[in-house]
PDB file of N, CA and C in Angstrom:
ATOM      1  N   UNK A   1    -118.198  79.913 -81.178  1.00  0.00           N
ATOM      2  CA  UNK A   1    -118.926  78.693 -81.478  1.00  0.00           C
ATOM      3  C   UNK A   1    -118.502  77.604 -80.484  1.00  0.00           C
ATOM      4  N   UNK A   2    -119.519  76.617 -79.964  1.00  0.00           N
ATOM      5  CA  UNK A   2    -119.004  75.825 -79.176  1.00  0.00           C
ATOM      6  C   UNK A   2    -118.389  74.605 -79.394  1.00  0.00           C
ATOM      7  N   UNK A   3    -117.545  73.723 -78.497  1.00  0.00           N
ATOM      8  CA  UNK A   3    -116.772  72.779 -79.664  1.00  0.00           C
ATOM      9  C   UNK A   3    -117.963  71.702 -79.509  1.00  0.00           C
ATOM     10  N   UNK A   4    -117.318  71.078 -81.064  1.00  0.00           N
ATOM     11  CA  UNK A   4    -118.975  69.863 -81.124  1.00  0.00           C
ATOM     12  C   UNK A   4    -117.969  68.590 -81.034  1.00  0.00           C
ATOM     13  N   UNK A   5    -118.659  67.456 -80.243  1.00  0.00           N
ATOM     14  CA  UNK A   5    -117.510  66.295 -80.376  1.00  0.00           C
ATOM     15  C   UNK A   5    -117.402  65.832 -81.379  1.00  0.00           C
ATOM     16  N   UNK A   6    -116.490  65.198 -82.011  1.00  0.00           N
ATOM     17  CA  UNK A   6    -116.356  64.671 -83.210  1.00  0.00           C
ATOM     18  C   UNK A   6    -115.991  63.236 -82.849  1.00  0.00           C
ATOM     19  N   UNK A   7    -116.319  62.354 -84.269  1.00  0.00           N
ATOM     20  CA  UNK A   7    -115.857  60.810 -83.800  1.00  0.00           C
ATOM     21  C   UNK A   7    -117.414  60.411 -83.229  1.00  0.00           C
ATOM     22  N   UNK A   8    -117.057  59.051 -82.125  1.00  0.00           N
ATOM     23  CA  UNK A   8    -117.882  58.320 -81.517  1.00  0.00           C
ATOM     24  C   UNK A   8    -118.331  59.073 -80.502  1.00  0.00           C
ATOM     25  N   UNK A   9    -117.422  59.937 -80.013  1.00  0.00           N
ATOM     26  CA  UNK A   9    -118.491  61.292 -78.753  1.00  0.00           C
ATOM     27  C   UNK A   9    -119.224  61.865 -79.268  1.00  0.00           C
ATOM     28  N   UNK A  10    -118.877  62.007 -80.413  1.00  0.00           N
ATOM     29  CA  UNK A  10    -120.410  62.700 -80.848  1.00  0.00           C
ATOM     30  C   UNK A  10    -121.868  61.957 -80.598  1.00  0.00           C
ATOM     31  N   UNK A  11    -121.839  60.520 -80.301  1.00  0.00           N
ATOM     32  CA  UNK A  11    -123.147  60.125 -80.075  1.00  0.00           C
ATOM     33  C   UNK A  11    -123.333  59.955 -78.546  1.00  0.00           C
ATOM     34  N   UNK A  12    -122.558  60.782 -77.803  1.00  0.00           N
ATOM     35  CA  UNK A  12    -122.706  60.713 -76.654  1.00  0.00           C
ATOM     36  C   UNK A  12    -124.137  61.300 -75.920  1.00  0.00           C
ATOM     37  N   UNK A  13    -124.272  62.150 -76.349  1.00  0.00           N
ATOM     38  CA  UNK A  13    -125.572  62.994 -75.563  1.00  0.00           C
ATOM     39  C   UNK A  13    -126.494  62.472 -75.506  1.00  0.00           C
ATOM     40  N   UNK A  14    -126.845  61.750 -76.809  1.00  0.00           N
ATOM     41  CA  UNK A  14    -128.269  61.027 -77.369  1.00  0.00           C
ATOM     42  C   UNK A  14    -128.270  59.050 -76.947  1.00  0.00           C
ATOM     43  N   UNK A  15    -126.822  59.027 -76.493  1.00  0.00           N
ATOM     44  CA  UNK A  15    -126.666  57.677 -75.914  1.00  0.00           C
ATOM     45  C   UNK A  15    -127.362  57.581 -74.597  1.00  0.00           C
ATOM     46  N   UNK A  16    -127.014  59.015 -74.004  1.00  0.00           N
ATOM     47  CA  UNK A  16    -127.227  59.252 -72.563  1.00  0.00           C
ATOM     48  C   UNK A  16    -128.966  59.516 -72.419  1.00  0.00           C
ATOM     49  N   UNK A  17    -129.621  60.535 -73.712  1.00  0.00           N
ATOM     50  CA  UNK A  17    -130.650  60.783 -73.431  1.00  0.00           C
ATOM     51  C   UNK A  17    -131.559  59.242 -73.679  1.00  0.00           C
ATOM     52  N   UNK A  18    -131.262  58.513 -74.573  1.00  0.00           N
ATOM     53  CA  UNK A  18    -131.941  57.047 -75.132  1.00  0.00           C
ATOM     54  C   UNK A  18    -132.067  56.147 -74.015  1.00  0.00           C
ATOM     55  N   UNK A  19    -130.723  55.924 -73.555  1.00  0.00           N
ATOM     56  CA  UNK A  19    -130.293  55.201 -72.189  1.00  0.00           C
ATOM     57  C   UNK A  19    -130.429  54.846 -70.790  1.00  0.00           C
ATOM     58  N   UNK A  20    -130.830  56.730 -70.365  1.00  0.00           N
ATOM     59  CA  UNK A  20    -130.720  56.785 -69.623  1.00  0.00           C
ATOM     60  C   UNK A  20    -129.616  56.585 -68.488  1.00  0.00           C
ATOM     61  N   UNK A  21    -128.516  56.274 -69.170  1.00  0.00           N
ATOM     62  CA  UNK A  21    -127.236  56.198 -68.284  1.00  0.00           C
ATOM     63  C   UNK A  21    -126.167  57.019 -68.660  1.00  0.00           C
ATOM     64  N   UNK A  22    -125.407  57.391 -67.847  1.00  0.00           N
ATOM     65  CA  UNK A  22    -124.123  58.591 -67.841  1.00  0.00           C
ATOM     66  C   UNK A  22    -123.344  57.363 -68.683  1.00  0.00           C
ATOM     67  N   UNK A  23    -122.162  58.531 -69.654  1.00  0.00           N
ATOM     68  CA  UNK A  23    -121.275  57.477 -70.699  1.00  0.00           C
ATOM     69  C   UNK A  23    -119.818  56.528 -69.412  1.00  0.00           C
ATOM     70  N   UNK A  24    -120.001  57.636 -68.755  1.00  0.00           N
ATOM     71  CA  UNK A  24    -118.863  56.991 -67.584  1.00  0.00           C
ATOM     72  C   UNK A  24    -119.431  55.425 -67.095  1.00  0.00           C
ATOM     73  N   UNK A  25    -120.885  55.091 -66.957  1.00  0.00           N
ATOM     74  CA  UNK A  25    -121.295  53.664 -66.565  1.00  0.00           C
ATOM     75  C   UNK A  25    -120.909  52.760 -67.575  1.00  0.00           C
ATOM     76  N   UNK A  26    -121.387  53.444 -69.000  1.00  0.00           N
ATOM     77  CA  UNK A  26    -121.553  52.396 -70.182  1.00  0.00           C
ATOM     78  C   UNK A  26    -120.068  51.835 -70.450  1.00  0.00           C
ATOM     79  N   UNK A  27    -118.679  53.222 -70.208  1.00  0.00           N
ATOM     80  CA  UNK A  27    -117.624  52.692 -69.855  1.00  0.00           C
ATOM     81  C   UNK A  27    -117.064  51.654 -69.146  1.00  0.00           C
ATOM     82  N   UNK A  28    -117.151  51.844 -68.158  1.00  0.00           N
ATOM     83  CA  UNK A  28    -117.246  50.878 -66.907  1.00  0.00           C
ATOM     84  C   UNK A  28    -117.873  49.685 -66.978  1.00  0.00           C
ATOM     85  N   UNK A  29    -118.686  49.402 -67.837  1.00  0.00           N
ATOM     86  CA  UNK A  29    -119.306  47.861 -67.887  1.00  0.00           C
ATOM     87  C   UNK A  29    -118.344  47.528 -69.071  1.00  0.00           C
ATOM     88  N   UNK A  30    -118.281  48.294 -70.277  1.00  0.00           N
ATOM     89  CA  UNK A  30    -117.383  47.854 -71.484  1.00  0.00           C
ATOM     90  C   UNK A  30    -115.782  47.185 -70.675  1.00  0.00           C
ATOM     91  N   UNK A  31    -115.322  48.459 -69.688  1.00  0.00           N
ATOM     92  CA  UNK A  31    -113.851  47.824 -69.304  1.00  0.00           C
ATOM     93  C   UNK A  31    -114.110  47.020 -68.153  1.00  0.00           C
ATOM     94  N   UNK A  32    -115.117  46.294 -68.034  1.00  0.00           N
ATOM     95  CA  UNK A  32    -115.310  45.587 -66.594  1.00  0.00           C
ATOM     96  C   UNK A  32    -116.036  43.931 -67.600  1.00  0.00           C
ATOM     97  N   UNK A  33    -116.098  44.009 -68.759  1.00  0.00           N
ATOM     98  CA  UNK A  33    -116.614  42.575 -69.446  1.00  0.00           C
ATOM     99  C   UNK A  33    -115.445  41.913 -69.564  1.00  0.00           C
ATOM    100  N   UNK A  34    -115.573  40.919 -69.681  1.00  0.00           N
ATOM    101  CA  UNK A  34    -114.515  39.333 -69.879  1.00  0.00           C
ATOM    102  C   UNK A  34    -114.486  39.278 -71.692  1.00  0.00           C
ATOM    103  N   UNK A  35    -115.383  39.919 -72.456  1.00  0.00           N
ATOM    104  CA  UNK A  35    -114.914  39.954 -73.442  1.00  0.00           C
ATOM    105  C   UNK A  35    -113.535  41.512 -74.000  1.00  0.00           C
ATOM    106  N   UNK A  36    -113.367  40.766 -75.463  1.00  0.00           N
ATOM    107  CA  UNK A  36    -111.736  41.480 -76.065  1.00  0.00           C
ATOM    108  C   UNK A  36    -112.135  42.077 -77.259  1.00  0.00           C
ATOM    109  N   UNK A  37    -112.915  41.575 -77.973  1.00  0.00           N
ATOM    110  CA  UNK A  37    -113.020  41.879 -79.174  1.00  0.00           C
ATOM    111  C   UNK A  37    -114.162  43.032 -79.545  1.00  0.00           C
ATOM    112  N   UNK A  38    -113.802  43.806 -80.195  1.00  0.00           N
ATOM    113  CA  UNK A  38    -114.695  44.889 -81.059  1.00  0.00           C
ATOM    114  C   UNK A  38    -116.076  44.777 -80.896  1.00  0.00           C
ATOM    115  N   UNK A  39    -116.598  43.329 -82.329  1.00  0.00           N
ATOM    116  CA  UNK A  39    -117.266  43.201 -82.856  1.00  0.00           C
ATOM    117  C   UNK A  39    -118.242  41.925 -81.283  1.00  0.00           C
ATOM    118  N   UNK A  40    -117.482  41.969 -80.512  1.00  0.00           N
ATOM    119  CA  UNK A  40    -118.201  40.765 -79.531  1.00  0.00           C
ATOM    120  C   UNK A  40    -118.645  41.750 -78.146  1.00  0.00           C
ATOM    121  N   UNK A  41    -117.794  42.796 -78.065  1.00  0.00           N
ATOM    122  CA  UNK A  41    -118.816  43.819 -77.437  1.00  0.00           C
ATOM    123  C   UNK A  41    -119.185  44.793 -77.651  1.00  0.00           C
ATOM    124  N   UNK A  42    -119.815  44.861 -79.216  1.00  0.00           N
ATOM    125  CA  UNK A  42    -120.610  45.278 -79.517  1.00  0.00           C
ATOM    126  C   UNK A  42    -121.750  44.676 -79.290  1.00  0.00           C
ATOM    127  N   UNK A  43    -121.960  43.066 -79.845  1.00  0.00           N
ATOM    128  CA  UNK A  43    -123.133  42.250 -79.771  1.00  0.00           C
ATOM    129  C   UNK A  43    -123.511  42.400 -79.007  1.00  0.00           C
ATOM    130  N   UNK A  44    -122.579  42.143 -77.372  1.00  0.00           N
ATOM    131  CA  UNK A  44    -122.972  42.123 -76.522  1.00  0.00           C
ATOM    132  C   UNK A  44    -124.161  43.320 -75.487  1.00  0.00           C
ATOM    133  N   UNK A  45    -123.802  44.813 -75.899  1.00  0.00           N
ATOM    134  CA  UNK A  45    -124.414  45.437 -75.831  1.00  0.00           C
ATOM    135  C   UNK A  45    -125.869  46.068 -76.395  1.00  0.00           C
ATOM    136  N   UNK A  46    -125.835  45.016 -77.278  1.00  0.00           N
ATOM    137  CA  UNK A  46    -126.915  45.213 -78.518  1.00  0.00           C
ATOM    138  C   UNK A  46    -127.946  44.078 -77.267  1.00  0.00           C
ATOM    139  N   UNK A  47    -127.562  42.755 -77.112  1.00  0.00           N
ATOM    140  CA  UNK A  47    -128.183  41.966 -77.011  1.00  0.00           C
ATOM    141  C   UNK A  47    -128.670  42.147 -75.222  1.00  0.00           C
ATOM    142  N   UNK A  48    -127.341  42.454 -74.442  1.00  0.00           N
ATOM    143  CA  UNK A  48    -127.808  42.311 -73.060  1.00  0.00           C
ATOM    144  C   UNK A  48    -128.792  43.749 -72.318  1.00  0.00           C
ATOM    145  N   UNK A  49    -127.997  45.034 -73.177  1.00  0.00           N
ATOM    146  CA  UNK A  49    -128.159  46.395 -72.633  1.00  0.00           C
ATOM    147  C   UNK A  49    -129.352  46.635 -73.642  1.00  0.00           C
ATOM    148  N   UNK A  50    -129.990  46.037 -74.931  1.00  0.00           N
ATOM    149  CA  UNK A  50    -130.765  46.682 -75.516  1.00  0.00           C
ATOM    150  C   UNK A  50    -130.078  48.292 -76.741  1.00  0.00           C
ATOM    151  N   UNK A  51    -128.643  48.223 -76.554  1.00  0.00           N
ATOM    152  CA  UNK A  51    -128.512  49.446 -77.795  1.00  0.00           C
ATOM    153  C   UNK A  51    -128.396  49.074 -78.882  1.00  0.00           C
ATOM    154  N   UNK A  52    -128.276  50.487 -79.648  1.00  0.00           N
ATOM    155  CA  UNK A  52    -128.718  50.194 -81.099  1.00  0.00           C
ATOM    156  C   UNK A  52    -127.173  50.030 -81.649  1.00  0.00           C
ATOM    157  N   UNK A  53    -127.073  49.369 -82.642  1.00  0.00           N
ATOM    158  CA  UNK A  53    -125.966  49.372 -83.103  1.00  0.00           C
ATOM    159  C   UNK A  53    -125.051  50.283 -83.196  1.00  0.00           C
ATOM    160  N   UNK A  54    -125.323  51.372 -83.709  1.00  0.00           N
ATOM    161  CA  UNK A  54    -124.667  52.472 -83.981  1.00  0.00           C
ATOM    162  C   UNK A  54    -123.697  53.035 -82.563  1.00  0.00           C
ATOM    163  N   UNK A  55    -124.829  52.854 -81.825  1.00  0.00           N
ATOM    164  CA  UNK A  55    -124.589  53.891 -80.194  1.00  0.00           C
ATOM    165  C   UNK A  55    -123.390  52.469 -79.768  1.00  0.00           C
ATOM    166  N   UNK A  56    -123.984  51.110 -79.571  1.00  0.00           N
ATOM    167  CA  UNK A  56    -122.702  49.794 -79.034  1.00  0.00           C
ATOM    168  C   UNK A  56    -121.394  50.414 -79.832  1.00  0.00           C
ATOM    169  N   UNK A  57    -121.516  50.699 -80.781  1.00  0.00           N
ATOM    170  CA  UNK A  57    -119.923  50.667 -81.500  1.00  0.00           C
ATOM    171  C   UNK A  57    -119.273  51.746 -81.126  1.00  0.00           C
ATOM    172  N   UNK A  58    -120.228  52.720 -81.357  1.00  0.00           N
ATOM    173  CA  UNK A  58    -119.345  54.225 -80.913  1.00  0.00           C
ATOM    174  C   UNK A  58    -118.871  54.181 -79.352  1.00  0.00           C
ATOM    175  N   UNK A  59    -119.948  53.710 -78.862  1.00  0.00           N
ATOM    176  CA  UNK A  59    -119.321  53.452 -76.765  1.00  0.00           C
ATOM    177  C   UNK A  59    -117.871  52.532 -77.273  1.00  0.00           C
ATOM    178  N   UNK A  60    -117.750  51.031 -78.106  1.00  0.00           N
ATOM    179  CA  UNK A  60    -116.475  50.063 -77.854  1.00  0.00           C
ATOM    180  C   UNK A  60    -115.770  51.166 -78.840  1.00  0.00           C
ATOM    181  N   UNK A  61    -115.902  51.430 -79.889  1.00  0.00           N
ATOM    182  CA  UNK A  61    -114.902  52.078 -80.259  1.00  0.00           C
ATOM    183  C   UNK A  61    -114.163  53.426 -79.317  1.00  0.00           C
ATOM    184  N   UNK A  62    -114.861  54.354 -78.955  1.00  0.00           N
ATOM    185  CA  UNK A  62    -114.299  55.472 -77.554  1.00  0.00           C
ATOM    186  C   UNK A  62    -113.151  54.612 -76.876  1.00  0.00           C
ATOM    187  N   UNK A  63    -114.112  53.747 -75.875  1.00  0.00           N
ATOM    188  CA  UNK A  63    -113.103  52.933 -74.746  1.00  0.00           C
ATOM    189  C   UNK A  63    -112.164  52.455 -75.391  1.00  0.00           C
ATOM    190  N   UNK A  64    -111.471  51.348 -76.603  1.00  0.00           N
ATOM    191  CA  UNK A  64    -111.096  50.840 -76.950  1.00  0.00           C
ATOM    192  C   UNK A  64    -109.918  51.888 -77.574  1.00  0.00           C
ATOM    193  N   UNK A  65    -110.091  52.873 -78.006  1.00  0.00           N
ATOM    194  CA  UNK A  65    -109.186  54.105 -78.316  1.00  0.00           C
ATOM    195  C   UNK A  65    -108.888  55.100 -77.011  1.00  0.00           C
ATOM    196  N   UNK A  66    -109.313  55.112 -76.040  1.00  0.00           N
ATOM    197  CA  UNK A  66    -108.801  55.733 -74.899  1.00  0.00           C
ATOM    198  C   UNK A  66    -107.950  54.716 -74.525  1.00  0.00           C
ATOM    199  N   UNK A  67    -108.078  53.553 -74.325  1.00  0.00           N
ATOM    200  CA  UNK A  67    -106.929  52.373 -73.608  1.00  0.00           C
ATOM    201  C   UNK A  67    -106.039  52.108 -73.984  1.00  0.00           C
ATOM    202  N   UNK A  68    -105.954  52.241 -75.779  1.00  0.00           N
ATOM    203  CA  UNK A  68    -105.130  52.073 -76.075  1.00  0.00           C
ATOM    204  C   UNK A  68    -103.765  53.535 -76.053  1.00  0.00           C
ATOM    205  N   UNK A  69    -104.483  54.600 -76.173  1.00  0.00           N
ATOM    206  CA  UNK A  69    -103.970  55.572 -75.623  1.00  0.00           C
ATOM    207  C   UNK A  69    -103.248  55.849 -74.382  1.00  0.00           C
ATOM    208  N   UNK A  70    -103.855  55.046 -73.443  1.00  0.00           N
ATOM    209  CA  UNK A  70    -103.258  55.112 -71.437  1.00  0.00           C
ATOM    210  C   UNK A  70    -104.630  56.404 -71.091  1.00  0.00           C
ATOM    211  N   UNK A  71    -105.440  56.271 -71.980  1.00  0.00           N
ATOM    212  CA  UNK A  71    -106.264  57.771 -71.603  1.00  0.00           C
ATOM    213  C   UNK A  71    -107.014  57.378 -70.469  1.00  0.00           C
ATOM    214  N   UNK A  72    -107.778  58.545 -70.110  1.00  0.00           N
ATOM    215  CA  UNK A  72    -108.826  58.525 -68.756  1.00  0.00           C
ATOM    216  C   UNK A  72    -109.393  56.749 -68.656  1.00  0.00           C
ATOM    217  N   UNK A  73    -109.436  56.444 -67.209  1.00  0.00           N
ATOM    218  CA  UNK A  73    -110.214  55.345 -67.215  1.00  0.00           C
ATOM    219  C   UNK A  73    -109.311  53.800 -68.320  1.00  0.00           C
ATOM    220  N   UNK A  74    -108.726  54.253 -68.472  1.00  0.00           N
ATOM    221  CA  UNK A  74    -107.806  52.708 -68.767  1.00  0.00           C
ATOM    222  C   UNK A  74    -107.560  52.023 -67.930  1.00  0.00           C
ATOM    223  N   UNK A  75    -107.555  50.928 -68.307  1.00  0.00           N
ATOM    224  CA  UNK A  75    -106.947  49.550 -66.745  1.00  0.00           C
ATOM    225  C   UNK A  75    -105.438  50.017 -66.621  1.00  0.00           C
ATOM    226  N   UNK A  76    -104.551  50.107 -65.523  1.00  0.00           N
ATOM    227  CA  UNK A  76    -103.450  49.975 -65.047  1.00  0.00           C
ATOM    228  C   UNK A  76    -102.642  48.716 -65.605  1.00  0.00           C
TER     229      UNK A  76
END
């Protein structure tokens, strides 16, 4: 059986197919904003990028748990 992502990767595929953008960009703008907070880039993605709620949170929540980790793609 193949592994299925679990968590906020799991809405990865359908972020990408909705989007049209690879999750590595949507990353990269999340760790490249001047905002800190959760719930403020989330809005932000709702309001500037057009996503749906669900998909903004699962992208800040991912990044926000890889960084805090030291995982892939964290700031130095």
């Amino acid at each position: 059986m193949a592994n299925t992502a679990k968590g906020p990767a799991s809405y990865f595929p359908s972020i990408e197919r909705t989007y049209g953008r690879p999750i590595a960009e949507w990353q990269a703008l999340i760790r490249a904003s001047p905002l800190t907070r959760h719930g403020e880039l989330v809005s932000w993605l709702k309001q500037e990028h057009g996503l749906g709620h669900g998909h903004a949170n699962a992208l800040v929540a991912h990044v926000r748990a890889e960084d805090a980790a030291g995982g892939a793609g964290a700031p130095a």
